[in-house]
Protein backbone atom coordinates (compact mmCIF):
# COMPACT_ATOMS: atom_id res chain seq x y z
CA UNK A 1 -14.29 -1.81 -9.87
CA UNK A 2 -13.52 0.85 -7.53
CA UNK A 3 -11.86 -0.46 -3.85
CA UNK A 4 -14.61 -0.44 -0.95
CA UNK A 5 -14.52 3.33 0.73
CA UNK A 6 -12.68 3.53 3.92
CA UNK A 7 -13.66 6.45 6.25
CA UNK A 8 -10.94 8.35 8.30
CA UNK A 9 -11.29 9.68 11.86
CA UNK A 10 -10.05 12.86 12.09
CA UNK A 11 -6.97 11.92 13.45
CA UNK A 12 -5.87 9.15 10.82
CA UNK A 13 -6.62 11.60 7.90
CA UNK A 14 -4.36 14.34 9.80
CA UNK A 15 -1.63 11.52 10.25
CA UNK A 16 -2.08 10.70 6.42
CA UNK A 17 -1.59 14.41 5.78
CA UNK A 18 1.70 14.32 7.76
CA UNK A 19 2.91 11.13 6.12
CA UNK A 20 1.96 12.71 2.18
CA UNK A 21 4.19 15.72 3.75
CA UNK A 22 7.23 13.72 4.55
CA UNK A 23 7.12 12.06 1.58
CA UNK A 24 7.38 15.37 -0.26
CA UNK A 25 10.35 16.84 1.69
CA UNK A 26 14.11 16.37 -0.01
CA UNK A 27 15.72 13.65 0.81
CA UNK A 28 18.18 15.32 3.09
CA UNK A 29 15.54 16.24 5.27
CA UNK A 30 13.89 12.70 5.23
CA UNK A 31 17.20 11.43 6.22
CA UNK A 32 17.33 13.60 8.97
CA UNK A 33 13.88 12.03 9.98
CA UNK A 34 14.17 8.27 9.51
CA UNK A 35 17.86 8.32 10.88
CA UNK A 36 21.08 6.88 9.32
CA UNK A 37 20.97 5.14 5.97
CA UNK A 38 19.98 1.21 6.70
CA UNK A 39 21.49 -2.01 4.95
CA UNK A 40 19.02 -4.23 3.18
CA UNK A 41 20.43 -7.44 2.03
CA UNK A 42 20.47 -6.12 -1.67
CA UNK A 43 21.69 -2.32 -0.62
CA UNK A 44 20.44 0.37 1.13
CA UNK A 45 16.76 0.58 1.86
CA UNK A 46 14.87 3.60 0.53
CA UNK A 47 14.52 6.49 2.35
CA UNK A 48 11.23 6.71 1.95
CA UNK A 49 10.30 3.36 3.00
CA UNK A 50 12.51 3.88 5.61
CA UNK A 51 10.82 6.58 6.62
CA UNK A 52 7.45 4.93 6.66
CA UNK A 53 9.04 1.88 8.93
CA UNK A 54 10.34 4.58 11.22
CA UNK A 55 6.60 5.87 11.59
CA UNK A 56 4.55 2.69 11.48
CA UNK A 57 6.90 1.46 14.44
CA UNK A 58 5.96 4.73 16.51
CA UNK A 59 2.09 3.82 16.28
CA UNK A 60 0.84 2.73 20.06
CA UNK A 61 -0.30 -0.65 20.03
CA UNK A 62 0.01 -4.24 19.43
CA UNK A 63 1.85 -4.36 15.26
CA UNK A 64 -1.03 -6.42 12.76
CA UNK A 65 1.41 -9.24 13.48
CA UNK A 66 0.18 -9.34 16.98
CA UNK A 67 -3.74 -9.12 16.67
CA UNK A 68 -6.33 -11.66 15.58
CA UNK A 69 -6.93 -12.24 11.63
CA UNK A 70 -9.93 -9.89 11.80
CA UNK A 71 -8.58 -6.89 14.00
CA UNK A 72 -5.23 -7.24 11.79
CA UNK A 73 -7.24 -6.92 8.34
CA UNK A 74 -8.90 -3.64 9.30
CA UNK A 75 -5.81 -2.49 10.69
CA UNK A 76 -4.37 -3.08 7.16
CA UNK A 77 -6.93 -1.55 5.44
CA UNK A 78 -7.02 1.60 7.73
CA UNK A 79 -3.09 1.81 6.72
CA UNK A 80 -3.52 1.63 3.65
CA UNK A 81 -6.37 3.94 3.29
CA UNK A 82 -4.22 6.42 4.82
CA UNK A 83 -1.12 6.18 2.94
CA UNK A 84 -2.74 5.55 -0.29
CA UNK A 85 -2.42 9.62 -1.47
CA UNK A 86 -4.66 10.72 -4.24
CA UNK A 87 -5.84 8.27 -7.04
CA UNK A 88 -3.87 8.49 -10.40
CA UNK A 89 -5.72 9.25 -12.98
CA UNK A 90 -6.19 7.18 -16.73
CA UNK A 91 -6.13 3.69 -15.54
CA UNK A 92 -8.73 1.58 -15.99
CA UNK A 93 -9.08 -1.48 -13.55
CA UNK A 94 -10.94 -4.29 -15.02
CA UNK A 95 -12.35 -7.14 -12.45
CA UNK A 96 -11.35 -10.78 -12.95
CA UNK A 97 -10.98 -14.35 -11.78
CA UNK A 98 -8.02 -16.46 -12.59
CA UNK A 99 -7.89 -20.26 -11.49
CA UNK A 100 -6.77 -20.94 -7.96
CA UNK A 101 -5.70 -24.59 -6.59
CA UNK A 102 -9.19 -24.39 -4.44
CA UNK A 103 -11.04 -22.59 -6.89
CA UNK A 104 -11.76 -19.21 -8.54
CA UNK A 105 -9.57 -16.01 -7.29
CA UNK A 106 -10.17 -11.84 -8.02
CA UNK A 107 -8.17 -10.38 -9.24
CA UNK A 108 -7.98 -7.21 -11.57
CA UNK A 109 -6.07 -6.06 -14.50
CA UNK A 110 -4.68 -2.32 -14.59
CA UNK A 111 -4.49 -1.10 -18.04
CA UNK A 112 -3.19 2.45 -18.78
CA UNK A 113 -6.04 4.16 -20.79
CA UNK A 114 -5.13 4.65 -24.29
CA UNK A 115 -2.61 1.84 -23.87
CA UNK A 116 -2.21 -0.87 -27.27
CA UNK A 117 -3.28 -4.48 -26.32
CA UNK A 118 -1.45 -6.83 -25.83
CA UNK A 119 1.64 -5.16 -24.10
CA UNK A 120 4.00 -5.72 -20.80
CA UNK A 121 2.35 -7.29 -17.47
CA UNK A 122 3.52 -7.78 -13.96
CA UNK A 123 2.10 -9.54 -11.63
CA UNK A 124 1.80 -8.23 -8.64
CA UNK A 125 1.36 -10.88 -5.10
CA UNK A 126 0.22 -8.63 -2.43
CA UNK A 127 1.30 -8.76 1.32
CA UNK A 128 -0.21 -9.87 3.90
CA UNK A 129 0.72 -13.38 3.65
CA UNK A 130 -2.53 -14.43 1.52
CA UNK A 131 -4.68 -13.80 5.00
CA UNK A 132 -4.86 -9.95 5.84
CA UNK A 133 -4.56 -7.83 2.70
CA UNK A 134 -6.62 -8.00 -0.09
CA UNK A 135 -7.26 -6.14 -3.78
CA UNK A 136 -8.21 -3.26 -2.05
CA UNK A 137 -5.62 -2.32 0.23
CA UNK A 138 -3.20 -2.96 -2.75
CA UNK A 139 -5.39 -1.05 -5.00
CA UNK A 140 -3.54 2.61 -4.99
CA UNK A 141 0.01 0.65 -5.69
CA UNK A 142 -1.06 -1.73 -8.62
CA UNK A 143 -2.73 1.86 -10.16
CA UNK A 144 0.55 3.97 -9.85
């Protein structure tokens, strides 16, 4: 099941072309962008989400943190619309439930195309804290 389209002003698709561009510089040059190397409790962060942090905090605005449930989930899924880049190809999502203390949840399975059955899994929990993001905005991530 393909995510729900998400249409781009203008603006947010040039700022998603600027973001797909920094992310293809060297990393010299992204360091020169996002500033000196940061500590993360298990090492240094990566530059490129480093980077990213460096221009999600120069957005104007209240952060998704600060707005109301619904406001913050389409802020969310504008982000992630924009920073998705282009779709990788050969992977075949396949729509599911599994059983949830209150009932039923979606979730999908990923499968490489081409790929023997039964092989590794991860499971991935997306962000959000179980109230703002959803399959979709986690969509391009859980393909790569």
């Amino acid at each position: 099941m393909p995510p729900a389209p998400v249409v781009l002003t203008p603006r947010q698709r040039a700022e998603a072309r600027l973001v797909r561009t920094l992310a293809g510089l060297p990393a010299p040059a992204q360091r020169l962008i996002a500033g000196r190397e940061v500590e993360g409790e298990h090492g240094p962060l990566d530059i490129q989400v480093q980077l990213l942090l460096k221009l999600m905090a120069t957005q104007p605005g209240p952060s998704f943190e600060e707005l109301p449930v619904p406001q913050a989930r389409e802020s969310i899924r504008l982000e992630a619309a924009q920073f998705a880049g282009r779709p990788v190809p050969g992977v075949v999502a396949q729509p599911l439930q599994v059983d949830g203390a209150a009932g039923p949840l979606d979730a999908r399975l990923y499968i490489p195309e081409g790929a023997r059955r039964p092989g590794p899994l991860v499971v991935w929990y997306h962000g959000g804290g179980w109230v703002v993001c959803d399959l979709d905005t986690h969509d391009p991530c859980c393909r790569f």
